[in-house]
N, C-alpha and C. Protein backbone atom coordinates (compact mmCIF):
# COMPACT_ATOMS: atom_id res chain seq x y z
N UNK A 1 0.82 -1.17 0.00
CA UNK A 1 0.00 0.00 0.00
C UNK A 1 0.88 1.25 0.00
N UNK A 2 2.03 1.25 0.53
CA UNK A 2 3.28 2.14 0.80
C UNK A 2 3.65 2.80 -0.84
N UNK A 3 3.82 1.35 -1.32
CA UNK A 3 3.86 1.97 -2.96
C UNK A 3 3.36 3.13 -3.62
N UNK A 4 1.64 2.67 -3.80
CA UNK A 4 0.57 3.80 -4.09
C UNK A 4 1.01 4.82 -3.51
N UNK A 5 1.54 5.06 -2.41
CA UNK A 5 1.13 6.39 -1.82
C UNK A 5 2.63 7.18 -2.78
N UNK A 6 3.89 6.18 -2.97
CA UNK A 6 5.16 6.75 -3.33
C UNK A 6 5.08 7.20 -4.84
N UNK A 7 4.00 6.86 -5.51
CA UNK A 7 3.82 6.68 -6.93
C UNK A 7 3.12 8.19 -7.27
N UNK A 8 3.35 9.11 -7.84
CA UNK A 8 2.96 10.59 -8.47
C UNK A 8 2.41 10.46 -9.81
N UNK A 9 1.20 10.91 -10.00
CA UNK A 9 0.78 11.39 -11.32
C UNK A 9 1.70 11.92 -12.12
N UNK A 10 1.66 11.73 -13.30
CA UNK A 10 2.82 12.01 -14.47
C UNK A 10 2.50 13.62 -14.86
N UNK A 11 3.05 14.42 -14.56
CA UNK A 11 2.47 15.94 -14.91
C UNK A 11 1.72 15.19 -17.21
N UNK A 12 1.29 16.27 -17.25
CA UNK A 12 0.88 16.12 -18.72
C UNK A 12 1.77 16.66 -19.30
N UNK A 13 2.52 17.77 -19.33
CA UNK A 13 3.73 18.27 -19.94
C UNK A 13 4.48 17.02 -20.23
N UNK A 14 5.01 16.22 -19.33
CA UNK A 14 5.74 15.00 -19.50
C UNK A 14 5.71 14.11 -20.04
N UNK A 15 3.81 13.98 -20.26
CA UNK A 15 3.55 12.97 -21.20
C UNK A 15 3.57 13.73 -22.71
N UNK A 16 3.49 14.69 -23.02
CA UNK A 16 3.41 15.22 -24.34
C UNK A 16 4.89 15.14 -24.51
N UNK A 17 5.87 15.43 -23.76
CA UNK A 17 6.90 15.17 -24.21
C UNK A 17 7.84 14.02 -24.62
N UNK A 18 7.26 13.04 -23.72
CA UNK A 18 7.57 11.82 -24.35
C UNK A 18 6.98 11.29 -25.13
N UNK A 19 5.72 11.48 -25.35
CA UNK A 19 5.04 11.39 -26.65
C UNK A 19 5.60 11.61 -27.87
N UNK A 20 6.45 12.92 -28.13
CA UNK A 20 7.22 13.36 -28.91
C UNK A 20 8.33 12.91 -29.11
N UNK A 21 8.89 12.76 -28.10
CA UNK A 21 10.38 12.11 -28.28
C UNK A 21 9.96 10.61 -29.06
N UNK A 22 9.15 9.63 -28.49
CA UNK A 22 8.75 8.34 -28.75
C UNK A 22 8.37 8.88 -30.55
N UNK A 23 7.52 10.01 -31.13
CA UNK A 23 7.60 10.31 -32.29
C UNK A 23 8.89 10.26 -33.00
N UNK A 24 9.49 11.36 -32.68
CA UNK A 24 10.73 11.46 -33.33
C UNK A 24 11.49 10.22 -33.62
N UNK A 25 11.84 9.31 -32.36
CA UNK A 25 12.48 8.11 -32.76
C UNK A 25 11.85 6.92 -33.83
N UNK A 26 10.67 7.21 -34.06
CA UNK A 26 9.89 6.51 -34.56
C UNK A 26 9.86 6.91 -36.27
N UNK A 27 10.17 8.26 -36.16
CA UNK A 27 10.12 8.81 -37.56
C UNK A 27 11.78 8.39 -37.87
N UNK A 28 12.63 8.36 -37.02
CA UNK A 28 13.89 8.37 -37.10
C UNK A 28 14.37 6.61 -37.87
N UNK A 29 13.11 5.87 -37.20
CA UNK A 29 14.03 4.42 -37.43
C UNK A 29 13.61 4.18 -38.65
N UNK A 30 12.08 4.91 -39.07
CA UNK A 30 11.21 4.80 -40.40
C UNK A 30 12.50 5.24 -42.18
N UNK A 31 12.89 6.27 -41.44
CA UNK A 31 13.95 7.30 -42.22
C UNK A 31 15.23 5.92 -42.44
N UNK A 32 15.38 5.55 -41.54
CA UNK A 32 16.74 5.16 -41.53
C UNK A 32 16.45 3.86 -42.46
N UNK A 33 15.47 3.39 -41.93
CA UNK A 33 15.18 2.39 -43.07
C UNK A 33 14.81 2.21 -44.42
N UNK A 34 14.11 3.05 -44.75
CA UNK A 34 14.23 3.81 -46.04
C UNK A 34 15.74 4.08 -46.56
N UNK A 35 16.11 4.77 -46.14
CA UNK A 35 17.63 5.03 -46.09
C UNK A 35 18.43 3.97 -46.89
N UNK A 36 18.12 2.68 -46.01
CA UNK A 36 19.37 1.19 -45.85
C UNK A 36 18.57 0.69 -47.48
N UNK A 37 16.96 0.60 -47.85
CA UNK A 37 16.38 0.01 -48.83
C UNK A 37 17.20 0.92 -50.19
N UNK A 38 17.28 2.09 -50.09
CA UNK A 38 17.45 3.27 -51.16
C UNK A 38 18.84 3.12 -51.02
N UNK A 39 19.81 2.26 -50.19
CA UNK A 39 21.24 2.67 -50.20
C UNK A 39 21.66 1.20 -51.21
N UNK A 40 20.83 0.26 -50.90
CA UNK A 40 20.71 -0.88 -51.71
C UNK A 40 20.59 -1.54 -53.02
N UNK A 41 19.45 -0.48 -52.85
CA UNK A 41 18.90 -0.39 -54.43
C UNK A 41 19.90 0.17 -55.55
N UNK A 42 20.55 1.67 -54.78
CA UNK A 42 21.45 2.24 -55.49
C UNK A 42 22.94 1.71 -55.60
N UNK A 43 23.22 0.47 -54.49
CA UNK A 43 24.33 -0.16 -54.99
C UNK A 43 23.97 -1.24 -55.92
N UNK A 44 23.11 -1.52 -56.08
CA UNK A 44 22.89 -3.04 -57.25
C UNK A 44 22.25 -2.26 -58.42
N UNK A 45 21.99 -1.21 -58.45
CA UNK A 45 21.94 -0.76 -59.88
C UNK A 45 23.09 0.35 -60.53
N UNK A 46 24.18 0.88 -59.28
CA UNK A 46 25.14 0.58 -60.00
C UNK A 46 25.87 -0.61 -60.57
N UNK A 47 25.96 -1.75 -59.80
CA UNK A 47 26.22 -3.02 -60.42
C UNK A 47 25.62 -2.99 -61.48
N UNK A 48 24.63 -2.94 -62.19
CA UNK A 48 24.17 -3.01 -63.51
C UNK A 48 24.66 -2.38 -64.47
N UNK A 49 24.57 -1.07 -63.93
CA UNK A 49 25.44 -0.18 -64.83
C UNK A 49 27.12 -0.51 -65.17
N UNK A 50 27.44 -0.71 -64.19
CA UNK A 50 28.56 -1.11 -64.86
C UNK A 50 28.73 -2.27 -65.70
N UNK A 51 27.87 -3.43 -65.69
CA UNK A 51 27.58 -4.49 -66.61
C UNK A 51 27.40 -4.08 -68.55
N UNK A 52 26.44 -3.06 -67.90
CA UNK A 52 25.63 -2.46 -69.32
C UNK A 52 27.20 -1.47 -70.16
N UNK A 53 27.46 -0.42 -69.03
CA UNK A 53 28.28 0.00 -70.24
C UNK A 53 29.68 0.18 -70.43
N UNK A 54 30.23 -1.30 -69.20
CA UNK A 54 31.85 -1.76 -69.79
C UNK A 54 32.04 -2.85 -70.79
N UNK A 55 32.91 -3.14 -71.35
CA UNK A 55 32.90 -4.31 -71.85
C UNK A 55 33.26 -5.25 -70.95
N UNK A 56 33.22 -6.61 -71.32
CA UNK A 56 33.32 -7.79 -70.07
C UNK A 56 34.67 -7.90 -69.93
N UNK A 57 35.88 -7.84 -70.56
CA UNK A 57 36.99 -7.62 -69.82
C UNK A 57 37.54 -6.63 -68.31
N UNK A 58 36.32 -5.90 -68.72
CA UNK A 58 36.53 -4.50 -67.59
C UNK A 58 35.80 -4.55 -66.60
N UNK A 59 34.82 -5.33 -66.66
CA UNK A 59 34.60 -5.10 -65.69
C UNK A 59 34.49 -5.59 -64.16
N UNK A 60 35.55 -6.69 -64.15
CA UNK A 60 35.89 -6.71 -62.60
C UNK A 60 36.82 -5.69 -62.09
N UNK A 61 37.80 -5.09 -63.15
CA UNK A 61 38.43 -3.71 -62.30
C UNK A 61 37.53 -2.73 -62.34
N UNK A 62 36.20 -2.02 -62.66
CA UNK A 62 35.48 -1.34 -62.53
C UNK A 62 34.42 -1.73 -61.15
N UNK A 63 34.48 -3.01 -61.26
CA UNK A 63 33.46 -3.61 -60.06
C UNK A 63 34.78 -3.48 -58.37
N UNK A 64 36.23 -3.73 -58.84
CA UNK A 64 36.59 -3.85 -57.80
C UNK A 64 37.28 -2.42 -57.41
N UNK A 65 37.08 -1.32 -58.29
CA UNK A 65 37.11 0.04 -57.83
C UNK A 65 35.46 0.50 -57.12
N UNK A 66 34.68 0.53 -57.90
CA UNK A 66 33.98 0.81 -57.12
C UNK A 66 33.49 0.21 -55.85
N UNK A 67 33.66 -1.56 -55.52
CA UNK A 67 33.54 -1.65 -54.32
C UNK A 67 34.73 -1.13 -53.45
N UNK A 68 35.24 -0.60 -53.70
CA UNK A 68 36.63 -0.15 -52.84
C UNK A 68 36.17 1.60 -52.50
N UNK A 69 35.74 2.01 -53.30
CA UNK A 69 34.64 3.42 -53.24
C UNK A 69 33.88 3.06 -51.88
N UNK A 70 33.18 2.29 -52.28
CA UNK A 70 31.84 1.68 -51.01
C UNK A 70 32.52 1.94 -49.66
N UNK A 71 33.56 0.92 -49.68
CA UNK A 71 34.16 0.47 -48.75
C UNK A 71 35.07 1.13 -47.68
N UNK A 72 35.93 2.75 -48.57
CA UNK A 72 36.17 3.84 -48.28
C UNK A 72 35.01 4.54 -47.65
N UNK A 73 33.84 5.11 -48.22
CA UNK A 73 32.93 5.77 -47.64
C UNK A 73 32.64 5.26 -46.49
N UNK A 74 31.60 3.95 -46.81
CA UNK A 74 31.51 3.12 -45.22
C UNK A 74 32.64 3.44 -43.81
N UNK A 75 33.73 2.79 -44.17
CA UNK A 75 34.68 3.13 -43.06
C UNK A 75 34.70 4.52 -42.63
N UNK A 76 34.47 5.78 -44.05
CA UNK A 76 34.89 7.01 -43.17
C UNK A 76 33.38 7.73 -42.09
N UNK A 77 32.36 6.88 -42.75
CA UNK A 77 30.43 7.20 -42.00
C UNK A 77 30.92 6.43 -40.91
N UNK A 78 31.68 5.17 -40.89
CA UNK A 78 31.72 4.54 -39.39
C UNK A 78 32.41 5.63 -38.50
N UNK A 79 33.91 5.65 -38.96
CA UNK A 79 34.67 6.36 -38.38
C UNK A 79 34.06 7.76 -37.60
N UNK A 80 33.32 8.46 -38.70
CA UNK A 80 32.68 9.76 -38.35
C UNK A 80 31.61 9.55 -37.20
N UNK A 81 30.79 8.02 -37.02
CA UNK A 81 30.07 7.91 -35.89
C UNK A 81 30.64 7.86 -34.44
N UNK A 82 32.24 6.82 -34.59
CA UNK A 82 32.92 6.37 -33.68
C UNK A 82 33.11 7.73 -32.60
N UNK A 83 33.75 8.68 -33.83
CA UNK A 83 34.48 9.82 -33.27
C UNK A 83 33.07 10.92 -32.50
N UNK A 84 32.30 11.11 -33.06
CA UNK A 84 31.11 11.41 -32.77
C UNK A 84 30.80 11.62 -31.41
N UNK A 85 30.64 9.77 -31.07
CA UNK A 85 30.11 9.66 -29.85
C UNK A 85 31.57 9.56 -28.66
């Protein structure tokens, strides 16, 4: 019964604000995922492109520059998070 008495109504300010915050993150994970589908899409249709307009001798050094592109960026978005936080 000790409990009840220790337990306070949530002001409403508090709840609108976490309301919001709980929004934001929600719009945030929506975004991000979008994000990862559109980051996907745009690496396998560069893969195509480079199919379509190298000739087939070329294009594993065109495929293994640009995954090396990828692979540069990635590390420097990681890096930039690492340092970040």
């Amino acid at each position: 019964m000790s409990e009840n008495l220790d337990m306070k109504p949530e002001p409403k300010a508090e709840k609108v604000s976490d309301m919001r915050e709980n929004f934001k993150k929600g719009a945030f994970l929506i975004s991000m995922l979008l994000l990862l589908v559109a980051t996907f899409q745009l690496y396998f249709s560069i893969e195509r492109i480079i199919e379509i307009w190298f000739e087939y001798q070329y294009i594993p050094i065109f495929r293994a520059v640009y995954n090396f592109l990828v692979l540069i960026a990635s590390l420097y978005i990681i890096r930039l998070y690492i340092v970040k936080r």
